[in-house]
PDB file of N, CA and C in Angstrom:
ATOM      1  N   UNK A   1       0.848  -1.167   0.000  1.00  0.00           N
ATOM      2  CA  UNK A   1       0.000   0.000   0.000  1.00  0.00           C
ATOM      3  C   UNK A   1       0.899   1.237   0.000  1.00  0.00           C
ATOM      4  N   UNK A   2       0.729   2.026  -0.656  1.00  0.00           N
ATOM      5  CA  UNK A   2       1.672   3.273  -1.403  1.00  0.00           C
ATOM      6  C   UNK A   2       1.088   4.489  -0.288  1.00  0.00           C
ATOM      7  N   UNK A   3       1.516   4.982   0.541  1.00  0.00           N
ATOM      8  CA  UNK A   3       1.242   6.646   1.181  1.00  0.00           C
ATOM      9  C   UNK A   3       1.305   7.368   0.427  1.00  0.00           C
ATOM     10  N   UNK A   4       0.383   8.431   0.787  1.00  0.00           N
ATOM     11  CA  UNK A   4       0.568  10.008   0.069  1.00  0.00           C
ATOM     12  C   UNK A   4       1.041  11.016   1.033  1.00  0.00           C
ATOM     13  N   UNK A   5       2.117  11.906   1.134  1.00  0.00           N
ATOM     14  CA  UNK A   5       1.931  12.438   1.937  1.00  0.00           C
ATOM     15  C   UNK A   5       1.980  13.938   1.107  1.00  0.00           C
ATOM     16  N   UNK A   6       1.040  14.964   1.989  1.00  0.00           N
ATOM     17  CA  UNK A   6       0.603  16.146   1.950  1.00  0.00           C
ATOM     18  C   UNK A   6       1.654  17.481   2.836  1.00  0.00           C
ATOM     19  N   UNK A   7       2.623  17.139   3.056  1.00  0.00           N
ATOM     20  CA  UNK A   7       3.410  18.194   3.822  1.00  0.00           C
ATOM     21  C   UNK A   7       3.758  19.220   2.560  1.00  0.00           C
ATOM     22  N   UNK A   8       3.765  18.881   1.623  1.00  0.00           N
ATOM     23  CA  UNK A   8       4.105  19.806   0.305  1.00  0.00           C
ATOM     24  C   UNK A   8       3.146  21.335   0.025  1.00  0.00           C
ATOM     25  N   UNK A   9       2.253  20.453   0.380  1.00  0.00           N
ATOM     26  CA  UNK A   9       0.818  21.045  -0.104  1.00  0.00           C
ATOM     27  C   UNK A   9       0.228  22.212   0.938  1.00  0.00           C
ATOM     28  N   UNK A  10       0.568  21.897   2.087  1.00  0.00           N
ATOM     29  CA  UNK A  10       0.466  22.429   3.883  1.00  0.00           C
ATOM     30  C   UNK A  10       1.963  23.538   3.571  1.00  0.00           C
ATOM     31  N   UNK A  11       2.925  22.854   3.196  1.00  0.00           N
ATOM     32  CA  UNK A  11       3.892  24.456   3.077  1.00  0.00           C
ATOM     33  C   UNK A  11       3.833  25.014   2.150  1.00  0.00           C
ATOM     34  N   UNK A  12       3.486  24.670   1.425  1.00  0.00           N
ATOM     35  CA  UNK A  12       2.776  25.792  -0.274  1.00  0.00           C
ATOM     36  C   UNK A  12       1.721  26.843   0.285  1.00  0.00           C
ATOM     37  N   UNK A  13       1.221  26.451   0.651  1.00  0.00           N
ATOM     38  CA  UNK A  13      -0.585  26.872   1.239  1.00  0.00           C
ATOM     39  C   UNK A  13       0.084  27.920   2.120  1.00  0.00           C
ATOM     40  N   UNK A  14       0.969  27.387   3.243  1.00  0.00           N
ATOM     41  CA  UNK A  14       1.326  28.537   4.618  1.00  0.00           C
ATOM     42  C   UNK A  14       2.150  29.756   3.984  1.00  0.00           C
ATOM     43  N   UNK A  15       2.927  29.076   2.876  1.00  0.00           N
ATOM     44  CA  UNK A  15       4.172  30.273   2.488  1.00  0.00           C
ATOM     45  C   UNK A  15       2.654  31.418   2.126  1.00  0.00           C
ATOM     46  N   UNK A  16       2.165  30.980   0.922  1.00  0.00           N
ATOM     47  CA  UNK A  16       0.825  31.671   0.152  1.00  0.00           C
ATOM     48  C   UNK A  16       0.641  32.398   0.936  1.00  0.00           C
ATOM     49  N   UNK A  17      -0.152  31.895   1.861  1.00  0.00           N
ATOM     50  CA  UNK A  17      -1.112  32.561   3.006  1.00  0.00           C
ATOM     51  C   UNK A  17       0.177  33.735   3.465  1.00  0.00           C
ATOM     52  N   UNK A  18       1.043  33.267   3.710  1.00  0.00           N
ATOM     53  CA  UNK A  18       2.150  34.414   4.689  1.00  0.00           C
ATOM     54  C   UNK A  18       2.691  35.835   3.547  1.00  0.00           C
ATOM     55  N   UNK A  19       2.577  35.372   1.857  1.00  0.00           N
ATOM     56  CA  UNK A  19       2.797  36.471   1.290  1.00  0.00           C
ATOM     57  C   UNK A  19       1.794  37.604   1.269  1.00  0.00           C
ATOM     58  N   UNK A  20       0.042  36.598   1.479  1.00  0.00           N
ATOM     59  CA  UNK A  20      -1.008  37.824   1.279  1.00  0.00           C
ATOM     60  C   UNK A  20      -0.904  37.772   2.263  1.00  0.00           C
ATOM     61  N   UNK A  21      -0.795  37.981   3.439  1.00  0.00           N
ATOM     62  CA  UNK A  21      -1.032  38.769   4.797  1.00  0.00           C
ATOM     63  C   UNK A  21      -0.181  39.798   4.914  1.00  0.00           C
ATOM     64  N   UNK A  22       1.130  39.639   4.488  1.00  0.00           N
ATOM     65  CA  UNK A  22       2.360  40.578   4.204  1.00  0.00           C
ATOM     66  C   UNK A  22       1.602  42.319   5.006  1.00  0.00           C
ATOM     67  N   UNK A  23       2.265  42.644   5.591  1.00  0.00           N
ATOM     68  CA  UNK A  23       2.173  44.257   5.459  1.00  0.00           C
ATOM     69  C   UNK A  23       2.445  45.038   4.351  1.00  0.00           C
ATOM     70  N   UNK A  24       2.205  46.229   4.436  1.00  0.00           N
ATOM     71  CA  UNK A  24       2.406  46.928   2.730  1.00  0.00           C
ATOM     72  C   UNK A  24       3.713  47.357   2.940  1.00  0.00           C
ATOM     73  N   UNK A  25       4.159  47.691   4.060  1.00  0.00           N
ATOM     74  CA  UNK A  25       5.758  48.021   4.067  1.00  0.00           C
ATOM     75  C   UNK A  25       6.465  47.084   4.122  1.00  0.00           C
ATOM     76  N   UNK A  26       6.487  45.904   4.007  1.00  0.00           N
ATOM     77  CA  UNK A  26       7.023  44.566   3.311  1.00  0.00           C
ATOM     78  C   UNK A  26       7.240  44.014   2.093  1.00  0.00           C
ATOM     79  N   UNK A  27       5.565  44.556   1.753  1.00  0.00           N
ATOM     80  CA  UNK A  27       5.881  44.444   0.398  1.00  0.00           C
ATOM     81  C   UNK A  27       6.738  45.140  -0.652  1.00  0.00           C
ATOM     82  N   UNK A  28       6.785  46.625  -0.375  1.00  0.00           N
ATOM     83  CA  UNK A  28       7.234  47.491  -0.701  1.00  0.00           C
ATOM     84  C   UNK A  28       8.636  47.125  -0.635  1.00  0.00           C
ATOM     85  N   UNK A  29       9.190  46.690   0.718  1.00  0.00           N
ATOM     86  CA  UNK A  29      10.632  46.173   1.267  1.00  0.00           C
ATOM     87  C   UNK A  29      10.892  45.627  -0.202  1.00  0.00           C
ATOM     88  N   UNK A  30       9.746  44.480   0.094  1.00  0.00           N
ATOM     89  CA  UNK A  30      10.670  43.281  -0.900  1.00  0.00           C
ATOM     90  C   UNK A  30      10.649  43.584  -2.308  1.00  0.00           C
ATOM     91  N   UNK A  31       9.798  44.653  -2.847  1.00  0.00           N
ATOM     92  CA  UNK A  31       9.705  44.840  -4.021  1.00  0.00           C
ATOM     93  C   UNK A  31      11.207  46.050  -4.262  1.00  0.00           C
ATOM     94  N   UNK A  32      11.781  47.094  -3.597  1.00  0.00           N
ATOM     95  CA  UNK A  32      12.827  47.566  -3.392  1.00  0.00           C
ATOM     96  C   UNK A  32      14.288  46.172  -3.928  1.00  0.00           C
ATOM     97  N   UNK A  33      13.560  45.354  -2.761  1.00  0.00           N
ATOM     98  CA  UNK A  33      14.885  43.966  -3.071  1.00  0.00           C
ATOM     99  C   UNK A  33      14.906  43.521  -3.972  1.00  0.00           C
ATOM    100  N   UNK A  34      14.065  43.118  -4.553  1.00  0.00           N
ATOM    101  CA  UNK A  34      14.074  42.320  -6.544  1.00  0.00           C
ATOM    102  C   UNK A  34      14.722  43.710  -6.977  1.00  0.00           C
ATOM    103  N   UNK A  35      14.296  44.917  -6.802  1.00  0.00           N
ATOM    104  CA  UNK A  35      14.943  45.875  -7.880  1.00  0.00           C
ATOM    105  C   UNK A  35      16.508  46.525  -7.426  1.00  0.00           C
ATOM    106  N   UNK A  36      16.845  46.323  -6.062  1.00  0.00           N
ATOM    107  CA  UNK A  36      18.149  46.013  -5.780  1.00  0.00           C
ATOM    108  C   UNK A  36      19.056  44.512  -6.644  1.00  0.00           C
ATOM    109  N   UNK A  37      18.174  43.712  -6.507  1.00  0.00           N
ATOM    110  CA  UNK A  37      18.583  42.253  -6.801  1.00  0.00           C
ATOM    111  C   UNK A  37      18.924  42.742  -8.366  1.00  0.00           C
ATOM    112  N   UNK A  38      17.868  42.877  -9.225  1.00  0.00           N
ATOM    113  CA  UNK A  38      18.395  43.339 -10.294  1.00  0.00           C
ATOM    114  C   UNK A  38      19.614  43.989 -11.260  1.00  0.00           C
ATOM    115  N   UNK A  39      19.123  45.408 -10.112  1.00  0.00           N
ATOM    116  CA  UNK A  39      20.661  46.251 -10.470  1.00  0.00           C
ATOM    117  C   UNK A  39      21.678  45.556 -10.303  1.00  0.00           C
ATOM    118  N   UNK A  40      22.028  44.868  -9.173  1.00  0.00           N
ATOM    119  CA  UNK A  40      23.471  44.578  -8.854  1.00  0.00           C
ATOM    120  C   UNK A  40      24.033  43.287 -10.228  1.00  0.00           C
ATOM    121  N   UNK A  41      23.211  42.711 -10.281  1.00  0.00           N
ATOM    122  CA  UNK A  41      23.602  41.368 -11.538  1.00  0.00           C
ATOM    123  C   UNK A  41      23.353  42.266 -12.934  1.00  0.00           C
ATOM    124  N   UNK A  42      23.121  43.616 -13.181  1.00  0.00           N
ATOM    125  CA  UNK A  42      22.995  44.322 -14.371  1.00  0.00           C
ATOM    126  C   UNK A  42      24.599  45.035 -14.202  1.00  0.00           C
ATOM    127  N   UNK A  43      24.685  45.814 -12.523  1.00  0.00           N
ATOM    128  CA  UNK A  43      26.084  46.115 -12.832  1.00  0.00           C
ATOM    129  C   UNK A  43      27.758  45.406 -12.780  1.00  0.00           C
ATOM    130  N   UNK A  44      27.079  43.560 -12.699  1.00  0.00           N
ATOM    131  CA  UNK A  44      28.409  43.527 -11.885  1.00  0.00           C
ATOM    132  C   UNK A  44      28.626  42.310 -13.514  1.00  0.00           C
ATOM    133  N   UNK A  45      27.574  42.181 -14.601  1.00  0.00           N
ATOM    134  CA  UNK A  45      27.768  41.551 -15.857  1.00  0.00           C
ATOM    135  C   UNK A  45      28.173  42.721 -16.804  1.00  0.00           C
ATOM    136  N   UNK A  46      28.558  43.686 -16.242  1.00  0.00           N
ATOM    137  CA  UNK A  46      29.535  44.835 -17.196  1.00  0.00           C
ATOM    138  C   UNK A  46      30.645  44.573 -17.100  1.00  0.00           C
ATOM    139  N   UNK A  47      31.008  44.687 -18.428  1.00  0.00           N
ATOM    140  CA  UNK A  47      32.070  43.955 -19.589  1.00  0.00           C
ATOM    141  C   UNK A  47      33.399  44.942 -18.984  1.00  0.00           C
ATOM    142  N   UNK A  48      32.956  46.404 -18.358  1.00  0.00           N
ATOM    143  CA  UNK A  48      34.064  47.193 -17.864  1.00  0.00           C
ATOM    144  C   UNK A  48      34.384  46.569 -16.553  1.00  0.00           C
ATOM    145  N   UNK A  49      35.696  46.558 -15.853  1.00  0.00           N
ATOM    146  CA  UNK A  49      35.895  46.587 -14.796  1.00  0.00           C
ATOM    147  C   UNK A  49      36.271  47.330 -14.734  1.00  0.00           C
ATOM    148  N   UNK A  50      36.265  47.798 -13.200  1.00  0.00           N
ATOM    149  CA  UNK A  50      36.917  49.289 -12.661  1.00  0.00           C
ATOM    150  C   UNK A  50      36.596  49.177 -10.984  1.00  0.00           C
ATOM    151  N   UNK A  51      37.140  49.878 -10.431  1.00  0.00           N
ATOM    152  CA  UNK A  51      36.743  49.549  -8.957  1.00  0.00           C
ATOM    153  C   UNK A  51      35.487  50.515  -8.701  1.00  0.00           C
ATOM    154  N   UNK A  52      35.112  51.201  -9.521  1.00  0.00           N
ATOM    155  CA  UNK A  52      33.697  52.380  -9.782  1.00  0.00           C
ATOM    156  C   UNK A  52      32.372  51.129  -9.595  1.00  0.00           C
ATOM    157  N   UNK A  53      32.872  49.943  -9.932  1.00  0.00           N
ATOM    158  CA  UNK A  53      31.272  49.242 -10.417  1.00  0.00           C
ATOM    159  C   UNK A  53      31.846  48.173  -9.136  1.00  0.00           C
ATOM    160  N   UNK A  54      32.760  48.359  -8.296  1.00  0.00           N
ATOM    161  CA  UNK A  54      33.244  46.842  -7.548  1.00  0.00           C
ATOM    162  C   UNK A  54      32.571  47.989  -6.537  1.00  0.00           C
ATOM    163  N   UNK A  55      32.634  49.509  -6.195  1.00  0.00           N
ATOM    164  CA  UNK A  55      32.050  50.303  -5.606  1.00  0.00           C
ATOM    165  C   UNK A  55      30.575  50.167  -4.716  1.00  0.00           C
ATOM    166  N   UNK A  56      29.757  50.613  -6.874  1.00  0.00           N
ATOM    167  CA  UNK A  56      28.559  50.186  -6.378  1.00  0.00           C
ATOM    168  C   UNK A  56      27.916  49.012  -6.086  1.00  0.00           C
ATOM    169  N   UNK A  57      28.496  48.099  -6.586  1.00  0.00           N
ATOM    170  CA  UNK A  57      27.819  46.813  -6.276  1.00  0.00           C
ATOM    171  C   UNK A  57      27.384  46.462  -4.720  1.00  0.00           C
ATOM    172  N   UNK A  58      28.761  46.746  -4.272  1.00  0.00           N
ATOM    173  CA  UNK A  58      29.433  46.370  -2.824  1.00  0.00           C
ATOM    174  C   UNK A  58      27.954  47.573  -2.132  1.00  0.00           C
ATOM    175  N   UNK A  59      27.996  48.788  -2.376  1.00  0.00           N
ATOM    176  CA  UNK A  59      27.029  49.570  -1.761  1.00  0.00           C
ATOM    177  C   UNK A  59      25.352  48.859  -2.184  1.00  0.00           C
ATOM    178  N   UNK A  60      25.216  48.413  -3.052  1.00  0.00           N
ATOM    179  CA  UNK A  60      23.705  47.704  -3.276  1.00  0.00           C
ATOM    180  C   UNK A  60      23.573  46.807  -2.635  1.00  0.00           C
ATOM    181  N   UNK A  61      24.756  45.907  -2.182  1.00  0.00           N
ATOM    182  CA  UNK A  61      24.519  44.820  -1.407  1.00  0.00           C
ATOM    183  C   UNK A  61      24.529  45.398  -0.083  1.00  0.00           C
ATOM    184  N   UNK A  62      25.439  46.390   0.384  1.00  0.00           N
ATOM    185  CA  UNK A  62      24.787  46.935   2.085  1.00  0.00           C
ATOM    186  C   UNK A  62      23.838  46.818   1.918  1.00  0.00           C
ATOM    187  N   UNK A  63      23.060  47.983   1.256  1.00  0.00           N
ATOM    188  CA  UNK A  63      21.914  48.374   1.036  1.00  0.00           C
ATOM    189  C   UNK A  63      20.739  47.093   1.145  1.00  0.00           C
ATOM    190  N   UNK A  64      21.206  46.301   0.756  1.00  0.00           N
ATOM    191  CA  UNK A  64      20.186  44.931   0.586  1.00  0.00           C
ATOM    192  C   UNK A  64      20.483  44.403   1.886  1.00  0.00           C
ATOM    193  N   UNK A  65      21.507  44.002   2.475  1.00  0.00           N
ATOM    194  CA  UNK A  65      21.828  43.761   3.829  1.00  0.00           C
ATOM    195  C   UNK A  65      20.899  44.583   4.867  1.00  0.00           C
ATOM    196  N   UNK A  66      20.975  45.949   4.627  1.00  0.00           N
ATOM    197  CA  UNK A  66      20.349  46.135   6.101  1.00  0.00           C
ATOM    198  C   UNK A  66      19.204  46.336   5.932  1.00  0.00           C
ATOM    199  N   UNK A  67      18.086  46.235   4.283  1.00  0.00           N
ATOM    200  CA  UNK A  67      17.139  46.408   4.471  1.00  0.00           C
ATOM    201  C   UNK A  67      16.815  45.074   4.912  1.00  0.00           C
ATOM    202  N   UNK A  68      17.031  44.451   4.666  1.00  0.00           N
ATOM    203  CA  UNK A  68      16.377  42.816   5.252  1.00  0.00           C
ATOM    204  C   UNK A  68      16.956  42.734   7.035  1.00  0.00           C
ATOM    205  N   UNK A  69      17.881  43.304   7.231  1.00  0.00           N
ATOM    206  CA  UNK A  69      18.157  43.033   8.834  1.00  0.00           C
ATOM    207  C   UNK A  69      17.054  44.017   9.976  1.00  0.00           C
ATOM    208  N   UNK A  70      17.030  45.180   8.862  1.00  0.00           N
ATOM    209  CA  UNK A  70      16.230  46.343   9.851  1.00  0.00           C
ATOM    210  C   UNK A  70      14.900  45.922   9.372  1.00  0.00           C
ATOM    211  N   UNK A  71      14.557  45.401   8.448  1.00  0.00           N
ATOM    212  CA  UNK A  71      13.143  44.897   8.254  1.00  0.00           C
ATOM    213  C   UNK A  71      11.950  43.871   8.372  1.00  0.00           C
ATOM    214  N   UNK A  72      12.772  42.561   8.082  1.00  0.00           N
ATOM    215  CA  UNK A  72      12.541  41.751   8.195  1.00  0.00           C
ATOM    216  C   UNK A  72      12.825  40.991   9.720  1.00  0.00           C
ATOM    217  N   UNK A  73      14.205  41.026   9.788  1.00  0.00           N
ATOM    218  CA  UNK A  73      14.774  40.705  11.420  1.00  0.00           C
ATOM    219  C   UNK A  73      14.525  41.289  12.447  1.00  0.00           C
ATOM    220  N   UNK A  74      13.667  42.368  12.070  1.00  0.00           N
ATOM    221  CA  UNK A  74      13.188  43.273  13.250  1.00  0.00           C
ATOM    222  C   UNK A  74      14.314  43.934  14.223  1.00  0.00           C
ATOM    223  N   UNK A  75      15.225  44.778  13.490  1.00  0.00           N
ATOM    224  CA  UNK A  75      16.694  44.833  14.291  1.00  0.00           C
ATOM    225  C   UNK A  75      16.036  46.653  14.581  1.00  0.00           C
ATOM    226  N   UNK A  76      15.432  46.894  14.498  1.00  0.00           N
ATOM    227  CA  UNK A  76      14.538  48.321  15.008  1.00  0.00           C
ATOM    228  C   UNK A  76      14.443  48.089  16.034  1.00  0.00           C
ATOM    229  N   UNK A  77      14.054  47.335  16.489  1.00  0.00           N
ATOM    230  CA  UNK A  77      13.865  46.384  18.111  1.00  0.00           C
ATOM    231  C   UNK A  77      15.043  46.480  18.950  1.00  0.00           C
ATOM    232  N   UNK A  78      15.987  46.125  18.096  1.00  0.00           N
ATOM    233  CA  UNK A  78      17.031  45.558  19.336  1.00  0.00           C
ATOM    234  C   UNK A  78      17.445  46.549  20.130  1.00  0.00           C
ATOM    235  N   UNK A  79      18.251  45.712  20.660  1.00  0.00           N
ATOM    236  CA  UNK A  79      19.523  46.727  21.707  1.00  0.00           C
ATOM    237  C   UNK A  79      20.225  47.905  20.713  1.00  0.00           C
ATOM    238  N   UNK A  80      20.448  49.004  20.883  1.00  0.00           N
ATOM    239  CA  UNK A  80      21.577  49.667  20.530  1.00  0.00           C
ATOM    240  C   UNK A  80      22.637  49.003  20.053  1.00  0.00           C
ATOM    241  N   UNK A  81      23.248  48.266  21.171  1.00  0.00           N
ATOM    242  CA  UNK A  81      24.446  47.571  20.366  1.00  0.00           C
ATOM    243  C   UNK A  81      24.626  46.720  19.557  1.00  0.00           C
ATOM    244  N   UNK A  82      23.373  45.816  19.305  1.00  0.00           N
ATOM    245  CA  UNK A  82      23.542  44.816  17.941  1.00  0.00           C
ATOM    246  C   UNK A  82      23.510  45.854  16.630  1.00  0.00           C
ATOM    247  N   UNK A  83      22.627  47.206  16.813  1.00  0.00           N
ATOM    248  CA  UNK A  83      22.779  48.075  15.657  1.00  0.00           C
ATOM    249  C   UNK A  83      24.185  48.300  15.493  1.00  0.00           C
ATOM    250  N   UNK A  84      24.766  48.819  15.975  1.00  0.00           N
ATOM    251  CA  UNK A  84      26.498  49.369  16.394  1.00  0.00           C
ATOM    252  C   UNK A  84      27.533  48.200  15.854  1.00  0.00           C
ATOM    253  N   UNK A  85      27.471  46.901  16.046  1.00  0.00           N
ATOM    254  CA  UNK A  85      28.256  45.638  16.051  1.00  0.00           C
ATOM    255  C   UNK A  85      27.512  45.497  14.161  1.00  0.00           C
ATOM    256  N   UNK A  86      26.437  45.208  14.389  1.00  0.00           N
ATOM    257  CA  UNK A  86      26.041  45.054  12.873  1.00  0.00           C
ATOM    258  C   UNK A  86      26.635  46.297  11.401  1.00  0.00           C
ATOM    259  N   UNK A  87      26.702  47.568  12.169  1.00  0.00           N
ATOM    260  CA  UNK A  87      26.998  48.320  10.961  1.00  0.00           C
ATOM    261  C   UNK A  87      28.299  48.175  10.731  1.00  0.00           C
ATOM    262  N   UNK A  88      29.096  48.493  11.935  1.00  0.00           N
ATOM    263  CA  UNK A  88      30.747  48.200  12.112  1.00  0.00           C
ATOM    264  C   UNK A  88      31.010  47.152  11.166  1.00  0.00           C
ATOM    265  N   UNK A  89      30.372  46.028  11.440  1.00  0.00           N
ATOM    266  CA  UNK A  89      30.784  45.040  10.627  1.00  0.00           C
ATOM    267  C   UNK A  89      31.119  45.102   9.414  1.00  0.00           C
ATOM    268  N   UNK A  90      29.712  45.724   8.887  1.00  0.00           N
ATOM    269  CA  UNK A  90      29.563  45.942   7.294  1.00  0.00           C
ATOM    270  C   UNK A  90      30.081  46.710   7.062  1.00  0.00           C
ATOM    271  N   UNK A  91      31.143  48.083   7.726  1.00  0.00           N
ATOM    272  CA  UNK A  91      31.965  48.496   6.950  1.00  0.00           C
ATOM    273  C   UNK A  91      33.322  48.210   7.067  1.00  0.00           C
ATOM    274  N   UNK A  92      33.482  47.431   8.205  1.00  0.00           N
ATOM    275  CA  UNK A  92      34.753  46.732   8.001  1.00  0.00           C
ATOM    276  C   UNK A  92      34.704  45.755   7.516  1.00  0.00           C
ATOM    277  N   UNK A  93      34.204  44.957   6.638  1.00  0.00           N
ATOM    278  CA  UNK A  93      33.637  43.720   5.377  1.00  0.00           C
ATOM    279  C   UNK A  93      33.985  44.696   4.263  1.00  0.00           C
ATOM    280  N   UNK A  94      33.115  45.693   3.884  1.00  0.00           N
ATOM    281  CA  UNK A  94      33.085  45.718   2.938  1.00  0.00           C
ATOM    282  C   UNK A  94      34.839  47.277   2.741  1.00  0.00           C
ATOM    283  N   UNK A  95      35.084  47.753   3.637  1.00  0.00           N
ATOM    284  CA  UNK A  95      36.049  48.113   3.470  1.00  0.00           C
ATOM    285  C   UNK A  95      37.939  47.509   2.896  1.00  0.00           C
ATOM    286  N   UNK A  96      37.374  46.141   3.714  1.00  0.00           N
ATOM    287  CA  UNK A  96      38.660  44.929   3.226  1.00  0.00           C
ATOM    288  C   UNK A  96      38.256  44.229   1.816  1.00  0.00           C
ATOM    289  N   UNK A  97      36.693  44.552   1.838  1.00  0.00           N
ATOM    290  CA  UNK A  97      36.791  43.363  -0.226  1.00  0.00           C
ATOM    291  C   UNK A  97      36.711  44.902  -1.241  1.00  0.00           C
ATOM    292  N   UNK A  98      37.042  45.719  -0.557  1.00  0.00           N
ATOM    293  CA  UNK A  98      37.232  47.261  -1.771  1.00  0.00           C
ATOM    294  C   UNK A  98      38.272  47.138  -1.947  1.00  0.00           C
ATOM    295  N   UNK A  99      39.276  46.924  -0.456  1.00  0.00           N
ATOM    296  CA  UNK A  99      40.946  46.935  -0.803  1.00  0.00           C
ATOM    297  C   UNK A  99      41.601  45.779  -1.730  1.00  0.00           C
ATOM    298  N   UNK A 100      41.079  45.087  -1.162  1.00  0.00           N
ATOM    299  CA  UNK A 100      41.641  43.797  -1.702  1.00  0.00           C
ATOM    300  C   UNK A 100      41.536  43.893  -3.251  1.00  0.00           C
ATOM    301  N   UNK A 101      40.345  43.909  -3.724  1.00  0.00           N
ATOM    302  CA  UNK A 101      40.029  44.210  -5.251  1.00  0.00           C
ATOM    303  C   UNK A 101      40.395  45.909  -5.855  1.00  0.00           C
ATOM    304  N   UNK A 102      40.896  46.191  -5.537  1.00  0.00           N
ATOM    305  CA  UNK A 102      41.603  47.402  -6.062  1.00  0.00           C
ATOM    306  C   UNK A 102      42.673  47.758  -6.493  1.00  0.00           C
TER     307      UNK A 102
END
């Protein structure tokens, strides 16, 4: 006797359900992110290199970084200092892959 099982169907259904409930400043978020997502694979398949486009890229991806940390992760919330430890980070990340590639 062959089972069916339905867990497929139950996380299809929940994701669904969780996009239309979405808030509008979510949506908005995420619609910002596809058009971040975009740009960056439009500027980083240019045929020029230069550290001008290793620049912006690197800045679209902050940009994509903290909208999903301050938005999604609810980092509006936190402590002060996970804000402080989180930005530090990202510019000492992205300050060492500017040098390095330059």
């Amino acid at each position: 006797m062959a089972y069916v099982r339905f867990d497929l169907a139950v996380t299809f259904s929940y994701t669904l359900s969780n996009i239309i409930i979405m808030k509008k400043k979510d949506i908005y978020t995420l619609g910002i992110l596809i058009i971040l997502t975009i740009a960056t694979a439009r500027f980083s398949n240019n045929s020029v290199s230069s550290k001008y486009i290793i620049f912006i890229v690197l800045g679209l991806s902050i940009t994509k970084f903290l909208l999903v940390a301050f938005n999604f992760m609810e980092l509006k919330k936190a402590n002060s200092f996970w804000k402080i430890v989180l930005v530090s980070y990202l510019v000492i990340f992205s300050t060492i892959i500017f040098i390095v590639n330059t």
